[in-house]
N, C-alpha and C. Protein backbone atom coordinates (compact mmCIF):
# COMPACT_ATOMS: atom_id res chain seq x y z
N UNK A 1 0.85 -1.18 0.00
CA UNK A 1 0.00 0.00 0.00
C UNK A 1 0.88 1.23 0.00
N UNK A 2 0.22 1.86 -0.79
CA UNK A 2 1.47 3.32 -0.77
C UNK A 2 0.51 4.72 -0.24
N UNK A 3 0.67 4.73 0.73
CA UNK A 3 -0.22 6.20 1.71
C UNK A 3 -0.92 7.36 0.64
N UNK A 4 -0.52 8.06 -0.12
CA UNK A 4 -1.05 8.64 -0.35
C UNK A 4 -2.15 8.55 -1.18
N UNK A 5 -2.22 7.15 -1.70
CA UNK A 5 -2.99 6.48 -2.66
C UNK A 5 -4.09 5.94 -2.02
N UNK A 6 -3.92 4.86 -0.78
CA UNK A 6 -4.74 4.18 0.06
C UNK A 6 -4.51 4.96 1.30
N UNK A 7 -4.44 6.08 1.93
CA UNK A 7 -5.28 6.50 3.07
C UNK A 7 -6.66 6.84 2.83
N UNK A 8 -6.98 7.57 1.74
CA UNK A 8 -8.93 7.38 1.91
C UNK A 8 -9.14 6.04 1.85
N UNK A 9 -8.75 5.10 1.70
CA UNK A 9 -9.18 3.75 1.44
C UNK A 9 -9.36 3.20 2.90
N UNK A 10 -7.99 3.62 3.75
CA UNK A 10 -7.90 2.90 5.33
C UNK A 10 -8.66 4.02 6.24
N UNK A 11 -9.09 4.91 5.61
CA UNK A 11 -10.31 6.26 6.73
C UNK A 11 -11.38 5.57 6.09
N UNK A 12 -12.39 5.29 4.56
CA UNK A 12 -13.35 4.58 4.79
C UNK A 12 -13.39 3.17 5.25
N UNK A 13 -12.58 2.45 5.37
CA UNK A 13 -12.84 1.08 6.11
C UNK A 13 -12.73 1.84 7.88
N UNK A 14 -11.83 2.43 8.37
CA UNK A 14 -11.96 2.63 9.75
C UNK A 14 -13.70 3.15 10.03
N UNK A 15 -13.84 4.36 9.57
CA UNK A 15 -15.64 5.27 9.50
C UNK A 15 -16.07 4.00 9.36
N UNK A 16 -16.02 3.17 8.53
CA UNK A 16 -17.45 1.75 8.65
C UNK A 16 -17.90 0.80 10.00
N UNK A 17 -16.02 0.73 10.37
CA UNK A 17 -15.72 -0.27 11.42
C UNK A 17 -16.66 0.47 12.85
N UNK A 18 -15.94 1.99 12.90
CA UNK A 18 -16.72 2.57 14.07
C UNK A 18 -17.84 2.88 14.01
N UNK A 19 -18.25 3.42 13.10
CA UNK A 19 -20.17 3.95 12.56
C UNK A 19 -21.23 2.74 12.59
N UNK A 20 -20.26 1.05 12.55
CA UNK A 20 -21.11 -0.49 12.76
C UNK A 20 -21.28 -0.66 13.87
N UNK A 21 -20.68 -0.47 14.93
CA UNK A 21 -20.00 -0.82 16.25
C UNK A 21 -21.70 0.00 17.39
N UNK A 22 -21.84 -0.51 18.23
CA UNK A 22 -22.99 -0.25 18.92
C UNK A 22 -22.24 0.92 19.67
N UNK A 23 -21.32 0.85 20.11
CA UNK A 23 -21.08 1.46 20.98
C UNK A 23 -20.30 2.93 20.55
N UNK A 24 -20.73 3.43 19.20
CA UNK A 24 -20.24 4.72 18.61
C UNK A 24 -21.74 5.12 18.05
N UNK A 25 -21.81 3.98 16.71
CA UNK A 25 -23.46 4.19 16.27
C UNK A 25 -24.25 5.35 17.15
N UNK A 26 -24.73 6.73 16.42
CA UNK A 26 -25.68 7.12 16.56
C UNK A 26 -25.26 8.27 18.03
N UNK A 27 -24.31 8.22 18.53
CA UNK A 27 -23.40 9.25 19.46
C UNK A 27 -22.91 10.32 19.35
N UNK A 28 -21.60 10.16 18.91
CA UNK A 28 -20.61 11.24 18.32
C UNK A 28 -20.41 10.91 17.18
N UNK A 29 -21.34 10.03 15.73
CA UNK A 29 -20.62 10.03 14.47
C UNK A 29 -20.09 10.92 14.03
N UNK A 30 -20.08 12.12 14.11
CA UNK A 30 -19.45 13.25 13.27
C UNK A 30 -17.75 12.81 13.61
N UNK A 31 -17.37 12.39 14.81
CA UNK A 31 -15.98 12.50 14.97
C UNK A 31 -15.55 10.97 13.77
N UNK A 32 -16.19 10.25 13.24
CA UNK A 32 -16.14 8.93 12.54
C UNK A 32 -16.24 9.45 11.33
N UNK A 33 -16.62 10.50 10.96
CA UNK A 33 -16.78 10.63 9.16
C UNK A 33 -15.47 10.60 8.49
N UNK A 34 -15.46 9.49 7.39
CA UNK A 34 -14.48 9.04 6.63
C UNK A 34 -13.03 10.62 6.10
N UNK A 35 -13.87 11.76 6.25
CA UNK A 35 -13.14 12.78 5.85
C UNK A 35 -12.26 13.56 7.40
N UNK A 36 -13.13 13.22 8.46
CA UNK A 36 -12.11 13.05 9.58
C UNK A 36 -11.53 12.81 9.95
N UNK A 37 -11.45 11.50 9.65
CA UNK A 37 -10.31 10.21 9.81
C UNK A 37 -9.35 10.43 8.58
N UNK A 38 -9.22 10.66 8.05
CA UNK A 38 -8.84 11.13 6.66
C UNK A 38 -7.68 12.25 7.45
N UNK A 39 -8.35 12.96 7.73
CA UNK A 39 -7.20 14.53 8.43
C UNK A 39 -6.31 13.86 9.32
N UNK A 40 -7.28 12.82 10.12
CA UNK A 40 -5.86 12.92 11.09
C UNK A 40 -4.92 11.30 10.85
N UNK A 41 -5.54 10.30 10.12
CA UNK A 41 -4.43 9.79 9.78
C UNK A 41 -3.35 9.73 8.55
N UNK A 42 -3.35 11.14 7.73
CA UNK A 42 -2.73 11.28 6.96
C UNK A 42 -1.56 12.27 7.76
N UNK A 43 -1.69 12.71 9.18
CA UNK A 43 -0.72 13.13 9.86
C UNK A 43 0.12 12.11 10.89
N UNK A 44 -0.46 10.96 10.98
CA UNK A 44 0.69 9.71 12.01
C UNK A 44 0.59 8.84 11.33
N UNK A 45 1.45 8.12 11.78
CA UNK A 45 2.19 6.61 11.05
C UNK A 45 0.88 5.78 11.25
N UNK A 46 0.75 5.17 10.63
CA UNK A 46 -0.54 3.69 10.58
C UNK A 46 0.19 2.77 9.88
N UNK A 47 -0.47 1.62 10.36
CA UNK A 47 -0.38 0.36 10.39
C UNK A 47 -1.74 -0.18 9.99
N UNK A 48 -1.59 -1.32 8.61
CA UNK A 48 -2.93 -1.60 8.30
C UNK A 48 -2.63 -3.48 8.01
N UNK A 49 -3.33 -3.89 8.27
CA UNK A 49 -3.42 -5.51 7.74
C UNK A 49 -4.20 -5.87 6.67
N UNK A 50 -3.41 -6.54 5.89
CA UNK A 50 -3.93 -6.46 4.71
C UNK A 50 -4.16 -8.66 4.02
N UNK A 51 -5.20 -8.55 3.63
CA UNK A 51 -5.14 -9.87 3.25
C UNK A 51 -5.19 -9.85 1.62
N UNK A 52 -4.41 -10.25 0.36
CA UNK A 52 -3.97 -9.62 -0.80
C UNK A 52 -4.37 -8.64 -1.28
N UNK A 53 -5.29 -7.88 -1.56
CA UNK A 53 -5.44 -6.62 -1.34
C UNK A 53 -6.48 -5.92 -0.95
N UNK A 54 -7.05 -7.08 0.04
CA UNK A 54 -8.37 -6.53 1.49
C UNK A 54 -7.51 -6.03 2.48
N UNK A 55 -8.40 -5.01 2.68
CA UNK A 55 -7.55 -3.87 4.22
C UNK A 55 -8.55 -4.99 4.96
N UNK A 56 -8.03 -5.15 5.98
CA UNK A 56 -8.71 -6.33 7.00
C UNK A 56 -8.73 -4.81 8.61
N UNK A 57 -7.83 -4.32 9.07
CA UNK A 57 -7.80 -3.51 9.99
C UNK A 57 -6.56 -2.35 9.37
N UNK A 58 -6.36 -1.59 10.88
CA UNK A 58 -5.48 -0.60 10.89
C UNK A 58 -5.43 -0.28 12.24
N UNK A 59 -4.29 0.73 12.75
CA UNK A 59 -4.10 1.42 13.61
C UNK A 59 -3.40 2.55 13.54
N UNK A 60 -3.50 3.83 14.39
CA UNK A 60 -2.76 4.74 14.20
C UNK A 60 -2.05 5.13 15.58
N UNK A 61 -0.73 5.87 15.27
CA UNK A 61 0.35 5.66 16.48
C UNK A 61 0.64 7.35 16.39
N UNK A 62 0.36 7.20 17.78
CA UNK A 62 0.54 9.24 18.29
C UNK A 62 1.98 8.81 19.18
N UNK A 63 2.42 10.44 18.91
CA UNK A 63 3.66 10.45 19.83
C UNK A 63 2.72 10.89 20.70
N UNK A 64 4.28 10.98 21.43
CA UNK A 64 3.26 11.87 23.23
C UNK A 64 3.05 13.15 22.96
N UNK A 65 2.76 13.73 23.65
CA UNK A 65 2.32 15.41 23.11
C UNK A 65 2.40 16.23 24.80
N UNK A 66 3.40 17.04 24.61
CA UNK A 66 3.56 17.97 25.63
C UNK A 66 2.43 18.79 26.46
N UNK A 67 1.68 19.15 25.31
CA UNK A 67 0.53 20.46 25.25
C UNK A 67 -1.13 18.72 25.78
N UNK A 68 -0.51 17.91 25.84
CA UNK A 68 -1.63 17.41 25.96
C UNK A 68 -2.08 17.93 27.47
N UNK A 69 -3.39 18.21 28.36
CA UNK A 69 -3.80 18.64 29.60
C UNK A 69 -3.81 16.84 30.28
N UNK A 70 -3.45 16.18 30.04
CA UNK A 70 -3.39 14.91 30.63
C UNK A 70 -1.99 14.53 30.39
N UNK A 71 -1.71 14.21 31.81
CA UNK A 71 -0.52 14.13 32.14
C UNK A 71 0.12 12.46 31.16
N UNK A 72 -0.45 11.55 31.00
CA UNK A 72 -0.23 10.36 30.46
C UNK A 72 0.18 10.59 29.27
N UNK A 73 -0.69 11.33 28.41
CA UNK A 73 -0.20 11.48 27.09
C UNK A 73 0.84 12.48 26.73
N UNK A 74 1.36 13.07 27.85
CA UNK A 74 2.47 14.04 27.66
C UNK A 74 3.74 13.28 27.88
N UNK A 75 3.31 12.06 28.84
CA UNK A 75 4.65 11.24 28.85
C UNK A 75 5.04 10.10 28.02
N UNK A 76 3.39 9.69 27.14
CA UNK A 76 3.68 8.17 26.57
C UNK A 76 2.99 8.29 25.41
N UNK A 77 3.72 7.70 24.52
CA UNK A 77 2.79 7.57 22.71
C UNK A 77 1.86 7.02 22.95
N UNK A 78 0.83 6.89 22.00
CA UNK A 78 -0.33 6.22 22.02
C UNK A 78 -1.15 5.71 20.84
N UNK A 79 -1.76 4.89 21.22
CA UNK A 79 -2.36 4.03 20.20
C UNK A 79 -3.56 4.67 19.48
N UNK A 80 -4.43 4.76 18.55
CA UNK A 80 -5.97 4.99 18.13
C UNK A 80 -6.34 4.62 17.07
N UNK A 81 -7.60 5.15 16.98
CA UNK A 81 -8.40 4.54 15.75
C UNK A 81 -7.60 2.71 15.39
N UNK A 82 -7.54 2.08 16.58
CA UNK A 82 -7.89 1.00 16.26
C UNK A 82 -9.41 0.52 15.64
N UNK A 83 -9.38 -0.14 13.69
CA UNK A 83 -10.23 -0.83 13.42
C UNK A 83 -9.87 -1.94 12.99
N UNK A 84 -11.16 -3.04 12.96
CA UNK A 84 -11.16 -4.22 12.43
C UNK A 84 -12.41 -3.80 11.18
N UNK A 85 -12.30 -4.40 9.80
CA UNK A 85 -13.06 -4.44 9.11
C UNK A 85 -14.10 -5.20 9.91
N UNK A 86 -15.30 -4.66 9.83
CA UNK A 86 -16.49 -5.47 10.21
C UNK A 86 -16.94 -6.75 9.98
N UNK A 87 -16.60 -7.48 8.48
CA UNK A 87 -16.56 -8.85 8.12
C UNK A 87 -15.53 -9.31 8.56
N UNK A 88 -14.76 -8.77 9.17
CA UNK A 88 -13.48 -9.87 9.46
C UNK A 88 -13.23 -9.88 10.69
N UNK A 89 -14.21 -9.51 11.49
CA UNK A 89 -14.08 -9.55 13.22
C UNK A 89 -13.76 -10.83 13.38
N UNK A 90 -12.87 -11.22 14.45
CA UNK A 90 -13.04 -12.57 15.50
C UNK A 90 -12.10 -13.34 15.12
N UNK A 91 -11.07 -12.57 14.38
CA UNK A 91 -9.76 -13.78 14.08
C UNK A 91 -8.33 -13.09 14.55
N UNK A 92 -8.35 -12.12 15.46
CA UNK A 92 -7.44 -12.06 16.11
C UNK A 92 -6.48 -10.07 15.77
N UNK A 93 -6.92 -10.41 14.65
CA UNK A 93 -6.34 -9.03 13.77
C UNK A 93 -6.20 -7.90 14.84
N UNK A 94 -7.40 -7.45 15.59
CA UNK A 94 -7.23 -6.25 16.25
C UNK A 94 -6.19 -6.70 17.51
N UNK A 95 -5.97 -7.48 17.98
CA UNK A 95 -4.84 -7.81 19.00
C UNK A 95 -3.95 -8.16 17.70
N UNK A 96 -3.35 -8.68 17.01
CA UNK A 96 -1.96 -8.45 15.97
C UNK A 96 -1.74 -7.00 15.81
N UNK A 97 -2.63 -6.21 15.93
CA UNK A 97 -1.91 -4.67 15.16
C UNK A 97 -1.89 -3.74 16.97
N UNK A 98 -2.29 -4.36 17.77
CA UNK A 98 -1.93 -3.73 18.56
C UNK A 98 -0.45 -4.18 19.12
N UNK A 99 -0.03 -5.42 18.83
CA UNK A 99 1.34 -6.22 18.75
C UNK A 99 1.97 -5.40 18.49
N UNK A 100 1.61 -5.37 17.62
CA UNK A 100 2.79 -4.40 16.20
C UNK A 100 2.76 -3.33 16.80
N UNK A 101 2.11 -2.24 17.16
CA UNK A 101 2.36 -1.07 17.50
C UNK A 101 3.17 -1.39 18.86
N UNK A 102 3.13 -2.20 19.90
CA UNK A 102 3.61 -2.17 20.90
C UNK A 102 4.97 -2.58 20.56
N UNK A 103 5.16 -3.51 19.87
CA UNK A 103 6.81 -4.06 19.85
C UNK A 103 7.61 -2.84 18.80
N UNK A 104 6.71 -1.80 17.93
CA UNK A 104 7.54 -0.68 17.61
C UNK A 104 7.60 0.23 18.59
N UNK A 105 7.00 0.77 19.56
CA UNK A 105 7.16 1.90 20.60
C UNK A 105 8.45 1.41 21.25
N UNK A 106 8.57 0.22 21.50
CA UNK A 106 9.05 -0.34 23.04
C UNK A 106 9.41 0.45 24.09
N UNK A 107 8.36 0.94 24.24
CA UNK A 107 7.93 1.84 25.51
C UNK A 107 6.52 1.91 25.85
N UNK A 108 5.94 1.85 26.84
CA UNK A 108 4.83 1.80 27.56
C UNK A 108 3.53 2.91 26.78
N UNK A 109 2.45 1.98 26.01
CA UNK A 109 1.68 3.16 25.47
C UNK A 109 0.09 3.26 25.81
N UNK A 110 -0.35 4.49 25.73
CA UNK A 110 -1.87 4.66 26.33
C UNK A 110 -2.52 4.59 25.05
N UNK A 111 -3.94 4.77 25.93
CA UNK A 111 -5.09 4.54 24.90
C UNK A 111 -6.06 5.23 25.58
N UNK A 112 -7.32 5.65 25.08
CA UNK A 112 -8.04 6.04 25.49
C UNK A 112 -9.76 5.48 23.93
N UNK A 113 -10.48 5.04 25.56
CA UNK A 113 -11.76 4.20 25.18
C UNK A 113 -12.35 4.72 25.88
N UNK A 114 -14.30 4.89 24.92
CA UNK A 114 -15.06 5.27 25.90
C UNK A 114 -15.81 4.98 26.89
N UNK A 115 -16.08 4.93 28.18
CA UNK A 115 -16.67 4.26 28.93
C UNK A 115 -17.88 3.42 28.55
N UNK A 116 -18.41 3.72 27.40
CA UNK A 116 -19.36 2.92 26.71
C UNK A 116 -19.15 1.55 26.07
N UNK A 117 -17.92 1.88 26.42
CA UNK A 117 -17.21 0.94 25.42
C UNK A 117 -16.60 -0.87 26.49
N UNK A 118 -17.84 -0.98 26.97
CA UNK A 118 -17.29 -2.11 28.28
C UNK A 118 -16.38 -3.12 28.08
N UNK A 119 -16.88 -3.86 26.55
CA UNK A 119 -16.11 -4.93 25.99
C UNK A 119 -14.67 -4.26 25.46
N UNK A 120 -14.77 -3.38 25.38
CA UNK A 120 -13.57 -2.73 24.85
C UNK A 120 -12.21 -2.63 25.73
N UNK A 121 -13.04 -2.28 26.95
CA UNK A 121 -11.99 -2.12 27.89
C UNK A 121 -11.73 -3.45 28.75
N UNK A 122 -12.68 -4.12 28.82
CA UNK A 122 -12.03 -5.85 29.13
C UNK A 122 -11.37 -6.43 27.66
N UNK A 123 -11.45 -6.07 26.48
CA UNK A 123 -10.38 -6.44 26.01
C UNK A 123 -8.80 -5.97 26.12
N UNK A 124 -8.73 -4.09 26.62
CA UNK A 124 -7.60 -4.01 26.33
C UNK A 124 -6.97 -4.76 28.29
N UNK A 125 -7.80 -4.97 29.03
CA UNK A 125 -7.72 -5.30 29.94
C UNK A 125 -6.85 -6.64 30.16
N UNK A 126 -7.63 -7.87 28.84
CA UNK A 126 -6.74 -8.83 28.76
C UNK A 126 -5.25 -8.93 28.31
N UNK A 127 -5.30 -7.52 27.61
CA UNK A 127 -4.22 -7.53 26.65
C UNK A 127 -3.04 -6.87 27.86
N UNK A 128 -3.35 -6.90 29.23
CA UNK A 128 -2.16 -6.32 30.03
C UNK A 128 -2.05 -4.92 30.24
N UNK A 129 -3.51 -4.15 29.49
CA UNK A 129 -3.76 -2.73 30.02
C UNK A 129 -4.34 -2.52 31.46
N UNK A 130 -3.56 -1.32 31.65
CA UNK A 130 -3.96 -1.06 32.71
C UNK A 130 -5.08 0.66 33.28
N UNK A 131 -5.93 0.27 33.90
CA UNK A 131 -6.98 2.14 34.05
C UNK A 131 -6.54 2.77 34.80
N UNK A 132 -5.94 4.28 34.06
CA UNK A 132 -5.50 5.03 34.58
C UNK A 132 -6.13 5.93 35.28
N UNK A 133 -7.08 6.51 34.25
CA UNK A 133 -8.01 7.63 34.65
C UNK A 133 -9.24 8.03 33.90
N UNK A 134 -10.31 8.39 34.16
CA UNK A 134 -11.09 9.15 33.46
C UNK A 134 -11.15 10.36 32.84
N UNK A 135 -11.83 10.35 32.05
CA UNK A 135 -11.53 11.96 31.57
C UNK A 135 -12.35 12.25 30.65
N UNK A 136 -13.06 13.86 30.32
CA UNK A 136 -13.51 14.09 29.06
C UNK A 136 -12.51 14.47 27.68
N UNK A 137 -12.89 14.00 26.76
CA UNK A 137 -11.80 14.63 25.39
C UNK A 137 -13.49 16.39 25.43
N UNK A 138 -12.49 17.34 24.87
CA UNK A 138 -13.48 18.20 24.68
C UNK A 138 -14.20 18.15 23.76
N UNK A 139 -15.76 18.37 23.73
CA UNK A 139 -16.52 18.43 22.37
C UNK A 139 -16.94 17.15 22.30
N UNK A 140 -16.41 16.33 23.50
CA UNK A 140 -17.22 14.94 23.03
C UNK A 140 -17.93 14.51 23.87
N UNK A 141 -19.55 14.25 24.03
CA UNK A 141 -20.79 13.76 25.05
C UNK A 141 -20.12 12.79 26.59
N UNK A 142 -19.79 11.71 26.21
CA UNK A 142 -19.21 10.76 27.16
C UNK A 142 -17.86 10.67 27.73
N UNK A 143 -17.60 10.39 28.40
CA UNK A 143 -16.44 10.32 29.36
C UNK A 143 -15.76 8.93 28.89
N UNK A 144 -14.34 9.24 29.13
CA UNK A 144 -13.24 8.19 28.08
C UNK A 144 -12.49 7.41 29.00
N UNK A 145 -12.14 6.34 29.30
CA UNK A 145 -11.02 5.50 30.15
C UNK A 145 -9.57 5.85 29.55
N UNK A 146 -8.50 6.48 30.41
CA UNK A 146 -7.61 6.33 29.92
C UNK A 146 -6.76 4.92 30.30
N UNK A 147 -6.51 4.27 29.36
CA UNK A 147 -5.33 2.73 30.18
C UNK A 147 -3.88 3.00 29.45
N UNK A 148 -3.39 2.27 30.30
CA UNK A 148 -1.68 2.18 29.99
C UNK A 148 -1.05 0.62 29.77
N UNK A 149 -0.35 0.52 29.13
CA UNK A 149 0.14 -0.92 28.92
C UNK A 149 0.79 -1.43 29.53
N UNK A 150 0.95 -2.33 29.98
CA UNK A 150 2.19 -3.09 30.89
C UNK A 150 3.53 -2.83 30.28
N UNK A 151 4.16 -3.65 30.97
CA UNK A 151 5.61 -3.49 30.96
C UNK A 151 6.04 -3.48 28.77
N UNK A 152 6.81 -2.39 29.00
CA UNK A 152 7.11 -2.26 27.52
C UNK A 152 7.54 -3.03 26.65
N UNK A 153 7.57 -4.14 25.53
CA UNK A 153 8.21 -4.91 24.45
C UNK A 153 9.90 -4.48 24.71
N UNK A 154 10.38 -5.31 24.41
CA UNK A 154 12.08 -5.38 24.64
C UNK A 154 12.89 -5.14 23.02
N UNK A 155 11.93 -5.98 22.25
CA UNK A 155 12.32 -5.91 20.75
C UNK A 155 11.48 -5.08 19.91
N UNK A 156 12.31 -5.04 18.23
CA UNK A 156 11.38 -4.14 17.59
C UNK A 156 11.23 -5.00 16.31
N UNK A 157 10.19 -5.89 15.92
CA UNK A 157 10.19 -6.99 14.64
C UNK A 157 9.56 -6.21 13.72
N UNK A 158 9.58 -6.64 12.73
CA UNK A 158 8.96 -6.42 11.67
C UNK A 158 7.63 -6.59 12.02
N UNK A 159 6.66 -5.59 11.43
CA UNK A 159 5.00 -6.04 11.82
C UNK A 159 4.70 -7.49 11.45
N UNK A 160 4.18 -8.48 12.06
CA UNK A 160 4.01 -9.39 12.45
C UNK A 160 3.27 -9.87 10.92
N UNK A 161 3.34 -10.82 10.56
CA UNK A 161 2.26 -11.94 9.84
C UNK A 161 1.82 -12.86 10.74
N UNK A 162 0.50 -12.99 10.36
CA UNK A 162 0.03 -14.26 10.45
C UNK A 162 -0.51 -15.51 9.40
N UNK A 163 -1.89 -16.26 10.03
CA UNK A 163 -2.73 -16.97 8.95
C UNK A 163 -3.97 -16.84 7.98
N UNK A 164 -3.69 -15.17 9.07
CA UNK A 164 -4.75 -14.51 8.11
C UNK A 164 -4.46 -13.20 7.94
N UNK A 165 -3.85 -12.44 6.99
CA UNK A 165 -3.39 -11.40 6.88
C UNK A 165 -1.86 -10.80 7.18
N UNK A 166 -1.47 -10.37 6.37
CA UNK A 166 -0.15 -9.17 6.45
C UNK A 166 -0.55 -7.90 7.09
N UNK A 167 0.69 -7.62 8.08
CA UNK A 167 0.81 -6.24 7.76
C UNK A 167 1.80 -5.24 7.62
N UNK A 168 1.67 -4.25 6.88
CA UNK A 168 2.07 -3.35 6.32
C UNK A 168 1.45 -1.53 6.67
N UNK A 169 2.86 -0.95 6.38
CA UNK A 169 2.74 0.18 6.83
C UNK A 169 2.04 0.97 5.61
N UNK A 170 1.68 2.05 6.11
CA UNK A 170 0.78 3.12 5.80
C UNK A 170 1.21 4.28 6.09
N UNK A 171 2.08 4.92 5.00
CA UNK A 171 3.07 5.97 6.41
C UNK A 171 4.50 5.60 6.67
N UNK A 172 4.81 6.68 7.40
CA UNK A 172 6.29 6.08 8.15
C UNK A 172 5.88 5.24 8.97
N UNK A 173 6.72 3.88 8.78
CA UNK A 173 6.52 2.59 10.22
C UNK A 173 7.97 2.40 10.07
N UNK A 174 8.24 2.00 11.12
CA UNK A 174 8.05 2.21 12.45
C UNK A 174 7.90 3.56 12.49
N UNK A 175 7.27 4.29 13.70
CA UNK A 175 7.44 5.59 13.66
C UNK A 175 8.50 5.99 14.18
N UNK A 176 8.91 7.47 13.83
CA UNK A 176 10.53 8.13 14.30
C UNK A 176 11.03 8.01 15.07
N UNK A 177 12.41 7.38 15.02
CA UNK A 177 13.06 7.56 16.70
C UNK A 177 13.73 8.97 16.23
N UNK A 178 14.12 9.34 17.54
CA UNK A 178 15.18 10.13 17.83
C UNK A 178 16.37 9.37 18.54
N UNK A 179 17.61 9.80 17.80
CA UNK A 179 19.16 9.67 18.33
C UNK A 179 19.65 10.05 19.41
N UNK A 180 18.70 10.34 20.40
CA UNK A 180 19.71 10.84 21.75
C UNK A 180 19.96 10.12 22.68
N UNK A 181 19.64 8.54 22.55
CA UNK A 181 19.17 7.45 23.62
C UNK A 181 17.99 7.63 24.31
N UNK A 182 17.56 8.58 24.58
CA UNK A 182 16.52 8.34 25.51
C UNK A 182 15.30 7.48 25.03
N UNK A 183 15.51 6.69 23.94
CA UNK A 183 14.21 6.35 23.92
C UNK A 183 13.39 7.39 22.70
N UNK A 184 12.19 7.32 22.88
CA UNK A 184 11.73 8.07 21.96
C UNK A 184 11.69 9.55 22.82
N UNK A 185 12.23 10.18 22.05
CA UNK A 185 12.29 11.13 22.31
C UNK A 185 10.76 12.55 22.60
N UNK A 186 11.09 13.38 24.18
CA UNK A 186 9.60 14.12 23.87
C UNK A 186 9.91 15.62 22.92
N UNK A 187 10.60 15.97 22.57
CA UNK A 187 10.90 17.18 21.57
C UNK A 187 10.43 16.90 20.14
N UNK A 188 9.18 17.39 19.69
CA UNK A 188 8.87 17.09 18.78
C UNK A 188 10.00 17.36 17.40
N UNK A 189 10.53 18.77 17.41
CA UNK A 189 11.34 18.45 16.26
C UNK A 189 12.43 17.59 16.55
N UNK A 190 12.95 17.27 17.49
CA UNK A 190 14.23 15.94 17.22
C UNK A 190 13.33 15.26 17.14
N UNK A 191 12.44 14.78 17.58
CA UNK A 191 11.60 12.93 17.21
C UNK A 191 11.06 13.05 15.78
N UNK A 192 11.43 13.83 15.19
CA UNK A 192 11.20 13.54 13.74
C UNK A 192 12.61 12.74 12.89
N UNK A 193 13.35 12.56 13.75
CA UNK A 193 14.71 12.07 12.98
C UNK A 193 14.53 10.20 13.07
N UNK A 194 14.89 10.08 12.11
CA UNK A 194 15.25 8.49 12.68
C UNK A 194 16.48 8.35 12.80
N UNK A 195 16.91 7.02 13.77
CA UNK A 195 18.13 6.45 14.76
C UNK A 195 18.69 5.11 13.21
């Protein structure tokens, strides 16, 4: 997949995935319209799984952000717009691309789900997340769980295959390190360099 070609392609499969989903349906769709998703993942690295040339899911990977008013996301990247294509729920995909994003950070990353979202958060629950805090995002009706991941990935593999689907980047993947050791770096213009 080459980004500038297939990002409207991976914003309308994400808008379907969330606009199907009970627990967005009929809420805040405006934040789900394919031209929204569109803006903001043509600004971070994504990750999409692809089965020969079905987008099956995606994910998108935030650095941390200084200016964020929550202290978590000022210290740790983070995950979003995790989707699964809607026909292809239940074979594992949305835990593979959260793999993948975790073994590229290898550093500890948040998320934020909405309290509506129950199954959501006993999944990232199984997956070794942990609840940090509540919180409102502004402009949006319901109140959001923030969680944090367990202990950080040690390695950085190639995004994972499986038996059902590849994946492949969308974007810069891995996303940028910075060269100073620390890790990923929080200065946004050095974390634009890669190591």
């Amino acid at each position: 997949m080459h980004a500038a070609d297939d990002a409207p392609r991976v914003a309308r499969m994400i808008s379907r995935a969330f606009l199907a989903s009970p627990v967005f349906a009929g809420i805040d769709e405006a934040r789900y319209q394919t031209e929204v998703i569109l803006g903001v993942i043509t600004k971070q690295p994504n990750l999409v799984a692809l089965e020969a040339d079905r987008l099956l899911g995606s994910v998108s990977f935030f650095e941390s952000n200084e200016s964020s008013p929550y202290p978590i996301f000022r210290r740790h990247p983070s995950f979003g717009l995790l989707a699964v294509d809607p026909t292809g729920k239940g074979h594992g995909m949305g835990t593979k691309l959260i793999e993948a994003a975790e073994a590229n950070a290898q550093e500890r990353l948040a998320l934020s789900v909405t309290l509506r979202g129950t199954q959501l958060i006993d999944f990232y629950e199984r997956l070794g997340y942990e609840k940090v805090q509540v919180f409102h995002w502004p402009g949006v009706p319901d109140a959001s769980q923030i969680m944090l991941s367990g202990t950080p990935k040690a390695r950085r593999p190639s995004p994972p295959t499986g038996s059902r689907g590849a994946l492949a980047p969308v974007g810069p993947w891995p996303p940028a390190r910075c060269g100073c050791g620390r890790g990923r770096c929080r200065r946004r213009a050095h974390s634009r360099t890669t190591s």
